[in-house]
C-alpha atoms as a PDB file:
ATOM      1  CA  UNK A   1       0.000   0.000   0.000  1.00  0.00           C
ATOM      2  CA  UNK A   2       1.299   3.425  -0.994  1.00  0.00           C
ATOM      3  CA  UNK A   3       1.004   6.525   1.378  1.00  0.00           C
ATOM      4  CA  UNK A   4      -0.693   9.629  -0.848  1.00  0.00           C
ATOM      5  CA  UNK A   5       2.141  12.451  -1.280  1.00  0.00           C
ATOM      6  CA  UNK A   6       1.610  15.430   1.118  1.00  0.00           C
ATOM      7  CA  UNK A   7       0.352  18.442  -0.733  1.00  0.00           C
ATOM      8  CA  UNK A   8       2.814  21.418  -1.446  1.00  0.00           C
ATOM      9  CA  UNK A   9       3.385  23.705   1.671  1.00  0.00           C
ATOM     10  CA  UNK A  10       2.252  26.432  -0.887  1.00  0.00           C
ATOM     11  CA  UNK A  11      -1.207  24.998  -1.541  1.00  0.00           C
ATOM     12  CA  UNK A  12      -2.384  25.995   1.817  1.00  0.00           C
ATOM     13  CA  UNK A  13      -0.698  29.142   2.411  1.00  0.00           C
ATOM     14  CA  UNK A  14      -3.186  31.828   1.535  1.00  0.00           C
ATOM     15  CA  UNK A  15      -2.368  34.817  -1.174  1.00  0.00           C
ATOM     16  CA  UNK A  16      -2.000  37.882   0.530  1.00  0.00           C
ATOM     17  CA  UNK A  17      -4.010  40.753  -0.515  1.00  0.00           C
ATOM     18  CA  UNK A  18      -2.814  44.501  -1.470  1.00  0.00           C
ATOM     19  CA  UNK A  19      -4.702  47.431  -2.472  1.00  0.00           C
ATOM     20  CA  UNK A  20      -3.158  49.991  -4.421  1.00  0.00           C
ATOM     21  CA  UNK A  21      -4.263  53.537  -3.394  1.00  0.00           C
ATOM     22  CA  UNK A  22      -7.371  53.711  -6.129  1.00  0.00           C
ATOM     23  CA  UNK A  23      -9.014  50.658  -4.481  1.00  0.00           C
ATOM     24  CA  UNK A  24      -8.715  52.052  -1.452  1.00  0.00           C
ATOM     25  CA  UNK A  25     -10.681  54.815  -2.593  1.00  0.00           C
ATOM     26  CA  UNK A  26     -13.417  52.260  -4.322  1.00  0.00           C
ATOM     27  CA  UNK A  27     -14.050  50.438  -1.329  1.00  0.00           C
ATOM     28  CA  UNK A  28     -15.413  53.441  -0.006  1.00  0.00           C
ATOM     29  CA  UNK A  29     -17.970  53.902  -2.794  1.00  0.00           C
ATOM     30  CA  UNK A  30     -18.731  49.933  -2.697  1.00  0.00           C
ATOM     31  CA  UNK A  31     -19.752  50.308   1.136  1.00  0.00           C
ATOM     32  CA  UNK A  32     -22.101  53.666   0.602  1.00  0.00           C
ATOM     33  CA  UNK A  33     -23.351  51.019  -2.795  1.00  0.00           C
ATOM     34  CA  UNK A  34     -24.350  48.644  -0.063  1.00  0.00           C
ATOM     35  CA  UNK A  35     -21.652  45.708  -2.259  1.00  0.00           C
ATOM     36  CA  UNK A  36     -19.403  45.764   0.502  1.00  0.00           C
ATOM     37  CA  UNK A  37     -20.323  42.526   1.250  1.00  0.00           C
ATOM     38  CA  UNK A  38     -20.272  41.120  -2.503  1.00  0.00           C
ATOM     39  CA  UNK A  39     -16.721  42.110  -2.785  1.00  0.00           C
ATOM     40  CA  UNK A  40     -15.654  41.011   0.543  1.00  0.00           C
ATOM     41  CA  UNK A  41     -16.857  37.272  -0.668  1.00  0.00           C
ATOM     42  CA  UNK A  42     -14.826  37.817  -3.867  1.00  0.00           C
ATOM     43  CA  UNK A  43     -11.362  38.670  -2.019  1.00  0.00           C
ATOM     44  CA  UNK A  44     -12.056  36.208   0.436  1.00  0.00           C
ATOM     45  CA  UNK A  45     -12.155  33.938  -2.953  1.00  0.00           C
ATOM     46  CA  UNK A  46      -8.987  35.206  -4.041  1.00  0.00           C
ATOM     47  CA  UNK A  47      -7.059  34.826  -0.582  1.00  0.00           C
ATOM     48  CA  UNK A  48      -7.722  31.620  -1.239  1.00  0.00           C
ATOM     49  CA  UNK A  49      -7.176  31.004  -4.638  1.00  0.00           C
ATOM     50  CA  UNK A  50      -7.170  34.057  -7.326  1.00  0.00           C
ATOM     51  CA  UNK A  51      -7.679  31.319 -10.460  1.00  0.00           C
ATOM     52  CA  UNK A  52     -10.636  29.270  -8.964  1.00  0.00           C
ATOM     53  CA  UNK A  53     -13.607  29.226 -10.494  1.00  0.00           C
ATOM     54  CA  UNK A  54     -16.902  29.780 -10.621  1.00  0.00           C
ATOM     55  CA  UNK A  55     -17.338  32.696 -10.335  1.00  0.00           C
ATOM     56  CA  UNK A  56     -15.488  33.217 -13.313  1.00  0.00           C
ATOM     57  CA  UNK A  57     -12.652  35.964 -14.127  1.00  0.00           C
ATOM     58  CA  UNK A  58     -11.079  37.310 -17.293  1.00  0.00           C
ATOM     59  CA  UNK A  59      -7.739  37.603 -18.232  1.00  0.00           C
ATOM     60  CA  UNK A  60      -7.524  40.906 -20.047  1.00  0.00           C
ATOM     61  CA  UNK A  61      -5.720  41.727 -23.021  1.00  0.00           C
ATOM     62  CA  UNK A  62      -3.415  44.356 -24.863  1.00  0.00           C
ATOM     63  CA  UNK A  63      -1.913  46.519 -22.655  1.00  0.00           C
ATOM     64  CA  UNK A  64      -3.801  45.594 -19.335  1.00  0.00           C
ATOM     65  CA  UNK A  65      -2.198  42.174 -19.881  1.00  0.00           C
ATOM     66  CA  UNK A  66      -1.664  39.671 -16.596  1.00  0.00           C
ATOM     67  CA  UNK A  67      -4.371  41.470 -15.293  1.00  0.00           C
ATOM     68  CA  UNK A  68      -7.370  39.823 -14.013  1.00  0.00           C
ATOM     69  CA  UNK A  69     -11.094  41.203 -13.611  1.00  0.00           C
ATOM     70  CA  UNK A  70     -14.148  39.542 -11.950  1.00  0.00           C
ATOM     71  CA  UNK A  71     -17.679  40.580 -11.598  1.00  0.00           C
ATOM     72  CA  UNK A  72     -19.334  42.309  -8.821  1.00  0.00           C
ATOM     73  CA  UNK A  73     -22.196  43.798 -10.317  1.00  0.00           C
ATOM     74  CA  UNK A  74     -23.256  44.190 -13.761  1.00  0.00           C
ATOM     75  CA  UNK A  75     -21.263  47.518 -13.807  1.00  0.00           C
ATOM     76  CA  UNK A  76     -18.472  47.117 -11.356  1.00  0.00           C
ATOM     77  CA  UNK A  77     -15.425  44.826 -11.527  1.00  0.00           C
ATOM     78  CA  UNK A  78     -12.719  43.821  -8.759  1.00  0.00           C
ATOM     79  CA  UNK A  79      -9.560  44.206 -11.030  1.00  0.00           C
ATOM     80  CA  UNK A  80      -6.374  42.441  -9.737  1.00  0.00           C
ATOM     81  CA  UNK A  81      -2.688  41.231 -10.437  1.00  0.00           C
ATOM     82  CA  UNK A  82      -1.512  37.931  -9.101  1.00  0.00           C
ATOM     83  CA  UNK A  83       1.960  37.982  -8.249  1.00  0.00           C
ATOM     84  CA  UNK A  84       2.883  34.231  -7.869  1.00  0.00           C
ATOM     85  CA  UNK A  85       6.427  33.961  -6.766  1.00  0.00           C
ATOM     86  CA  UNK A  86       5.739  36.265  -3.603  1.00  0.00           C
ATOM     87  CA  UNK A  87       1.800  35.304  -3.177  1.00  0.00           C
ATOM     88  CA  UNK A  88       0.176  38.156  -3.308  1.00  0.00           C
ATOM     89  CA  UNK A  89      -3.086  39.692  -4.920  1.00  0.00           C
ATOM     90  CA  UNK A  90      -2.691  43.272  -5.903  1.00  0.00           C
ATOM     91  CA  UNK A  91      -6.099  45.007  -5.857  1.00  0.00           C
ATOM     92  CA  UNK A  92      -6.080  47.386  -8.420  1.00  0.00           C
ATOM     93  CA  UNK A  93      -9.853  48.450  -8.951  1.00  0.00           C
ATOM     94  CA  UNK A  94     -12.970  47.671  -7.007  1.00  0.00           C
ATOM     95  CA  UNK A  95     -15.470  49.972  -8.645  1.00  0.00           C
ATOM     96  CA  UNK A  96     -16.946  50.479 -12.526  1.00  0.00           C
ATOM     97  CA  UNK A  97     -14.401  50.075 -15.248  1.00  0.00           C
ATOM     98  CA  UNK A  98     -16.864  52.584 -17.361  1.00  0.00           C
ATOM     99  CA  UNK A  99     -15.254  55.385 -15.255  1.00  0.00           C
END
């Protein structure tokens, strides 16, 4: 009988999260919104693990490249790099990329 292999001391270490100084600012509006609690469920998500899905994210293209958005209402996105090697989430946006 073989023992399973342990799982990588990585897998279960959490990403930490950062917000740059615009989020910071969008978290604001998201509380007065009343989504504070939508986007607290999504970062929780991505403390965990920034690729799992559902719900579903979008790698974006051109020149916003390794840069990730998810939903939080039809309008408003939580935008985010992932920077493996030092696991951490970089909170870029939290609010409506239509401003």
């Amino acid at each position: 009988m073989t023992t399973p292999e342990p799982l990588s001391a990585t897998a279960s270490v959490p990403y930490q999260l950062v917000f740059a100084k615009e989020a910071l600012k969008d978290a604001k509006k998201l509380k007065q919104a009343g989504l504070e609690d939508k986007a607290k469920k999504l970062l929780a998500l991505l403390k965990e693990d920034p690729y799992r899905v559902p719900p579903p994210y979008e790698k974006l293209l051109g020149r916003l490249k390794g840069i990730y958005s998810r939903r939080i209402t039809l309008q408003h996105r939580l935008v985010y790099q992932i920077h493996e090697g030092e696991r951490v989430v970089r909170v870029l946006r939290l609010w409506s990329h239509y401003e």
